[in-house]
Protein backbone atom coordinates (compact mmCIF):
# COMPACT_ATOMS: atom_id res chain seq x y z
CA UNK A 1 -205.20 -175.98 -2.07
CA UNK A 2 -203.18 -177.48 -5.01
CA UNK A 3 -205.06 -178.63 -8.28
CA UNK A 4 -203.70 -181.20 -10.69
CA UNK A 5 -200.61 -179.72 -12.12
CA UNK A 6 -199.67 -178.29 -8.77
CA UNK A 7 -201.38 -174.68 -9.49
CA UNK A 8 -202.88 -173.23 -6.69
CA UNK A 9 -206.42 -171.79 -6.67
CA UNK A 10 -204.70 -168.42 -5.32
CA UNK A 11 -202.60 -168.80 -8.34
CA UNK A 12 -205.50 -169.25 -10.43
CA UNK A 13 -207.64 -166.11 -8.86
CA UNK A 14 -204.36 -163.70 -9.50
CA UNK A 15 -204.51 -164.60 -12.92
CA UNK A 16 -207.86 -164.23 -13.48
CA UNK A 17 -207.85 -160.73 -12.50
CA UNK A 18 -205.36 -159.76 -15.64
CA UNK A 19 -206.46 -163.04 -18.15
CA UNK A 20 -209.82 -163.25 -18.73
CA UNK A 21 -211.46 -166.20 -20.91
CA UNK A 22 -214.12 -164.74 -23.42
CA UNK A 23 -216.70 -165.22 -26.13
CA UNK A 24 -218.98 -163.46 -28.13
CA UNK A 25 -222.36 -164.98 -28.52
CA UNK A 26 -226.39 -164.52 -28.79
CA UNK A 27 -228.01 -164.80 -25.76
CA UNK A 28 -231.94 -167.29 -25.88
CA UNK A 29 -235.18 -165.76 -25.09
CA UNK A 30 -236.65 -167.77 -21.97
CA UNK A 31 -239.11 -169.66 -24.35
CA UNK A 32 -235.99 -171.48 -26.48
CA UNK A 33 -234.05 -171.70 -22.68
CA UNK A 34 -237.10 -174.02 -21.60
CA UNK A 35 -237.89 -175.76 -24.57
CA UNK A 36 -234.51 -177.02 -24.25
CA UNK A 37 -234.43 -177.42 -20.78
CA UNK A 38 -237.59 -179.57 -20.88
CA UNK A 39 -236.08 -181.29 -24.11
CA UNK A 40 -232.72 -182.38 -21.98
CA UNK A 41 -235.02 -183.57 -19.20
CA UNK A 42 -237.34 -185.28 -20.98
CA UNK A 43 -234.39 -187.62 -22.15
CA UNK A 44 -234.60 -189.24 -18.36
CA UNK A 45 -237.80 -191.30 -18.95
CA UNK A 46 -237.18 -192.81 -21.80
CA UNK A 47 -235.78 -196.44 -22.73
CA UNK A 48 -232.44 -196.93 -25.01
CA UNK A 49 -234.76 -197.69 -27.86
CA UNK A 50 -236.87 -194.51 -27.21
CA UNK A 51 -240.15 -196.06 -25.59
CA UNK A 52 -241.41 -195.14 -21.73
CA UNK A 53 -240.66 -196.93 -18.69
CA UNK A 54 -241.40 -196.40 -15.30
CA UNK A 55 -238.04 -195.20 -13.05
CA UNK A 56 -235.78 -196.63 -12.71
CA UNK A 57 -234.98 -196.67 -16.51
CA UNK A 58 -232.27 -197.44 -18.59
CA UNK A 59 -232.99 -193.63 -19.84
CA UNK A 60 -231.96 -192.28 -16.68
CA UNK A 61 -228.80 -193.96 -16.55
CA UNK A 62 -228.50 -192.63 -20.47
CA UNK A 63 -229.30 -189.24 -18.63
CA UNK A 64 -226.58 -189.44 -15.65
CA UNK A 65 -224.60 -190.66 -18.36
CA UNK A 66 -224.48 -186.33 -19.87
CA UNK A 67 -222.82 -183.03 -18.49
CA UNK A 68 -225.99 -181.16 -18.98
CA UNK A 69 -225.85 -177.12 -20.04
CA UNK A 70 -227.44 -175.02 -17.22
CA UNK A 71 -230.66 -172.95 -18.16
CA UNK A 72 -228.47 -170.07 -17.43
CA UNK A 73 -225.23 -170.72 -19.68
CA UNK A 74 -227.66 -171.68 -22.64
CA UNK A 75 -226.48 -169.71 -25.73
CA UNK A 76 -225.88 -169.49 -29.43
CA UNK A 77 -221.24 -169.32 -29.75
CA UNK A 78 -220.63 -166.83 -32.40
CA UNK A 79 -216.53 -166.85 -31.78
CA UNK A 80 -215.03 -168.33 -29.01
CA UNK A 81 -211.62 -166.03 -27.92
CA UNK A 82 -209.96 -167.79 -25.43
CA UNK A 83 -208.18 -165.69 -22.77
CA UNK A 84 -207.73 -161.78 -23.54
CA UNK A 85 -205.44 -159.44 -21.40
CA UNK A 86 -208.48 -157.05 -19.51
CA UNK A 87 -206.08 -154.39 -21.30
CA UNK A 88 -207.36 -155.07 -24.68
CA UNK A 89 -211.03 -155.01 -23.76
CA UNK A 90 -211.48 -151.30 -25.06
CA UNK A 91 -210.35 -151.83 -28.36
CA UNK A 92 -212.21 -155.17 -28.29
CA UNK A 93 -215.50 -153.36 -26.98
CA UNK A 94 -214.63 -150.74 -30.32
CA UNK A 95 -214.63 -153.28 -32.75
CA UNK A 96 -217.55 -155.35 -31.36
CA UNK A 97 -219.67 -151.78 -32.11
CA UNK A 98 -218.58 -151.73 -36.10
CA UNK A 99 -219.25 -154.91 -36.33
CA UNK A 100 -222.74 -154.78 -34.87
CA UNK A 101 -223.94 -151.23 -36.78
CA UNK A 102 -222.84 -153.00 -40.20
CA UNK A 103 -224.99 -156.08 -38.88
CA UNK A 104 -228.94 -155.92 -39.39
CA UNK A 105 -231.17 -157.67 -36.77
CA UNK A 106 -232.21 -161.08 -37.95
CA UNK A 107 -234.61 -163.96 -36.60
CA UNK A 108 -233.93 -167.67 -36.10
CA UNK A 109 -235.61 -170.33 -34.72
CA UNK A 110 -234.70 -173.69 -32.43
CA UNK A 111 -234.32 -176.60 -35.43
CA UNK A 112 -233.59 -180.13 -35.38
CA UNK A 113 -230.80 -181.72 -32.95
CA UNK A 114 -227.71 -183.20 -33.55
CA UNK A 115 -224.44 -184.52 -32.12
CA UNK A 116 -220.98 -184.36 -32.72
CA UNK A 117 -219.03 -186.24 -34.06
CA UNK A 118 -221.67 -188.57 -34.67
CA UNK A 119 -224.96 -190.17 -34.00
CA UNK A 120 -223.56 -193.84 -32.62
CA UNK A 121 -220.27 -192.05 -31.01
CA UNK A 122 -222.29 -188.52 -29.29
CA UNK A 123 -219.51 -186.75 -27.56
CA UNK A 124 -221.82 -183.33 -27.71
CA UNK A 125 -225.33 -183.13 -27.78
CA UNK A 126 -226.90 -179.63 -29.57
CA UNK A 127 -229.71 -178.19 -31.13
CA UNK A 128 -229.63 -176.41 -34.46
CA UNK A 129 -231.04 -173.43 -35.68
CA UNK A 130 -233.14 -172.47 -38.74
CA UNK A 131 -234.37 -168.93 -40.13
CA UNK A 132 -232.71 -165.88 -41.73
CA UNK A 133 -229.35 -168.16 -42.09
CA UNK A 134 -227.90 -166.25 -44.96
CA UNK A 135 -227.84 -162.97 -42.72
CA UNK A 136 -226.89 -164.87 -39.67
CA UNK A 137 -223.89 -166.59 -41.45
CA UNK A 138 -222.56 -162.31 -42.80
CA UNK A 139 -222.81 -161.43 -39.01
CA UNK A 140 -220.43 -164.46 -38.47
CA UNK A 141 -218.32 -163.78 -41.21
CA UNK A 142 -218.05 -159.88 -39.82
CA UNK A 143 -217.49 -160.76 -36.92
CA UNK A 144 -214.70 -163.34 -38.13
CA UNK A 145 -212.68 -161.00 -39.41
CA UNK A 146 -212.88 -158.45 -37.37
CA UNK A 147 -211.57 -160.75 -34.56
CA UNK A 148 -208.87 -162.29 -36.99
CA UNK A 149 -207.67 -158.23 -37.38
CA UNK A 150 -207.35 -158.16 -33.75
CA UNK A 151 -204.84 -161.00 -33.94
CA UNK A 152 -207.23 -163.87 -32.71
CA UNK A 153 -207.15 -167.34 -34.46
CA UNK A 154 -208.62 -167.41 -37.50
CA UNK A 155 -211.99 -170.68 -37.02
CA UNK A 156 -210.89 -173.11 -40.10
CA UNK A 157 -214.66 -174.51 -39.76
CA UNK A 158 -217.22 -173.33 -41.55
CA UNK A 159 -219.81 -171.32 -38.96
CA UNK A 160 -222.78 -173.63 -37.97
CA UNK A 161 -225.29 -172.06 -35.78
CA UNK A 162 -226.29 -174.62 -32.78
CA UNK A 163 -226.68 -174.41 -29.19
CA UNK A 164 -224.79 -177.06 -27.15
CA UNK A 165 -226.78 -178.70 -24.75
CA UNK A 166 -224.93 -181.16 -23.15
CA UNK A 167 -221.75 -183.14 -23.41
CA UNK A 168 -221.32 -186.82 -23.11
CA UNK A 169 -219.33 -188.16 -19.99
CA UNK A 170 -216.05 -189.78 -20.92
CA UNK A 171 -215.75 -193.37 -20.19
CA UNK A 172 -219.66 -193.77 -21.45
CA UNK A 173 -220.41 -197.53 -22.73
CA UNK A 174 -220.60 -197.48 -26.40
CA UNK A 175 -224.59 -199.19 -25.98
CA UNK A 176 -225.32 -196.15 -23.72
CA UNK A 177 -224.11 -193.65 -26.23
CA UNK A 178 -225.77 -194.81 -29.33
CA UNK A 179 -228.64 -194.99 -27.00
CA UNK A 180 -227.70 -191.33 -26.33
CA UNK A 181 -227.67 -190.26 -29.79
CA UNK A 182 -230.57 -191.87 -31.20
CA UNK A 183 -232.73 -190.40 -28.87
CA UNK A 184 -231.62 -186.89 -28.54
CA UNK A 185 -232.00 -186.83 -32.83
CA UNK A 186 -235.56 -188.41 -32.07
CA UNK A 187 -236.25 -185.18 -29.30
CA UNK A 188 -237.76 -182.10 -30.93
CA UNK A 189 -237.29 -178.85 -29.73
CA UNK A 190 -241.27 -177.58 -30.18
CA UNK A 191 -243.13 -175.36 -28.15
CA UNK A 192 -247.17 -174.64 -26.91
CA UNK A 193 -247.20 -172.48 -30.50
CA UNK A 194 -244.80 -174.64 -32.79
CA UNK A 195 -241.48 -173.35 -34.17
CA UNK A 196 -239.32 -171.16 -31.24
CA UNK A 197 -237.89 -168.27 -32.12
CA UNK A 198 -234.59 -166.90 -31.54
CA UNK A 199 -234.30 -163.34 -32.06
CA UNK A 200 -230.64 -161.97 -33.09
CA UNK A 201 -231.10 -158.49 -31.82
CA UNK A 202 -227.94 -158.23 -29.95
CA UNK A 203 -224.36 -159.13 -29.63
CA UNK A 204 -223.08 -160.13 -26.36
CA UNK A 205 -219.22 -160.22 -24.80
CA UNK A 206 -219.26 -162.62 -22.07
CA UNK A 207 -216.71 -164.17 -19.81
CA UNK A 208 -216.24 -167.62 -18.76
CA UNK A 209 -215.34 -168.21 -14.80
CA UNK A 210 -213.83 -171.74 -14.74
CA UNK A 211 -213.92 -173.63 -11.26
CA UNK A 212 -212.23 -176.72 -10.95
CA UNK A 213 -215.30 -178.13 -8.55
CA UNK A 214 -218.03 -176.10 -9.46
CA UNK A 215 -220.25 -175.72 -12.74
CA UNK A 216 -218.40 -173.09 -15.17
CA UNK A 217 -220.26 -169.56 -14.52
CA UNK A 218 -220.44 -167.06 -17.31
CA UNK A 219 -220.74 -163.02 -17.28
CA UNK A 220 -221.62 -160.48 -19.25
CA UNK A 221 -219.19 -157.78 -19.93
CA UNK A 222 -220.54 -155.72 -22.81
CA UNK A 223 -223.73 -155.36 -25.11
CA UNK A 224 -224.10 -154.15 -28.48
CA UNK A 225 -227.33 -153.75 -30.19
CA UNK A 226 -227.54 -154.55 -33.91
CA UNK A 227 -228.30 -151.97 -36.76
């Protein structure tokens, strides 16, 4: 079967096994992956200007209207790769471990939302974090440069910790995406006991699987404990 652009699946699936798209990030306890879960869903039954309605709604359509993030492929980006020759993994794997013993465990926790680029114009929907950021923002910068020595591109933005949660359909009505945004920076991501925690105990390696008719599936390739 031919995708757009005339590449094959077959194509696709030989590459795959040399090329392989990767990330390093912090994996969410289950507590933050529901909070946000529930906080995504909760977006459904409520009006453009934020009030209940009973179904149908014009929330719902505001709903349809977002790719959401899986439970599953919930996580904290700490430096996005791209695609790395399988090769290179073992030097990759070597540098991930300095990185993590010069690193010191650290503890976040789920903070207010926000969208990019902008509140009336949402294109992404995600949730911030709050917490140890100073500590946070050296594992970054570690990890930063020890990528950049590697020979990946060096991130010109400053490092922002946030979870994405979903991503706004293209083609939305402008109405339905200021509708979009005002709610999701009205939703706050609160628990049964208050603030969530996100402990940073760990780095994780993880590969993106990218299907042209399926959700995008992500594995985990290697695990590093920090100091």
């Amino acid at each position: 079967m031919l995708l757009p652009g005339g590449v094959s699946e077959e194509e696709i699936a030989e590459q795959e096994q040399d090329w392989w798209r990767l990330f390093v990030a912090v994996e969410l306890p289950k507590e933050a992956i529901r909070v946000l879960d529930r906080m995504a869903r909760s977006m459904r039954a409520a009006s453009y200007e934020g009030k209940q309605r009973r179904r149908p709604s014009r929330g719902e359509a505001a709903y349809d209207a977002v790719r959401w993030a899986s439970p599953e492929n919930m996580h904290l980006t700490l430096k996005f790769l791209g695609d790395v020759h399988r090769d290179d993994l073992t030097h990759l794997k070597e540098e991930l471990d300095e990185v993590a013993a010069e690193s010191s465990r650290l503890r976040l926790a789920l903070a207010a939302n926000g969208c990019f680029p902008g509140e009336r114009t949402p294109r992404v929907l995600w949730t911030g974090l709050d917490g140890d950021l100073r500590r946070m923002s050296s594992l970054a910068t570690r990890l930063e440069g020890a990528m950049v020595r590697c020979g990946f591109p060096e991130e010109r933005r400053e490092f922002t910790p946030h979870v994405t949660v979903g991503r706004v359909r293209s083609g939305t009505q402008k109405r339905v995406l200021a509708a979009i945004g005002q709610r999701w920076i009205e939703a706050r991501p609160t628990g049964a006991g208050g603030d969530v925690g996100v402990p940073v105990e760990k780095i994780v390696l993880m590969r993106s699987h990218l299907h042209h008719n399926r959700p995008t599936r992500y594995e985990r390739l290697y695990e590093v404990g920090l100091a």
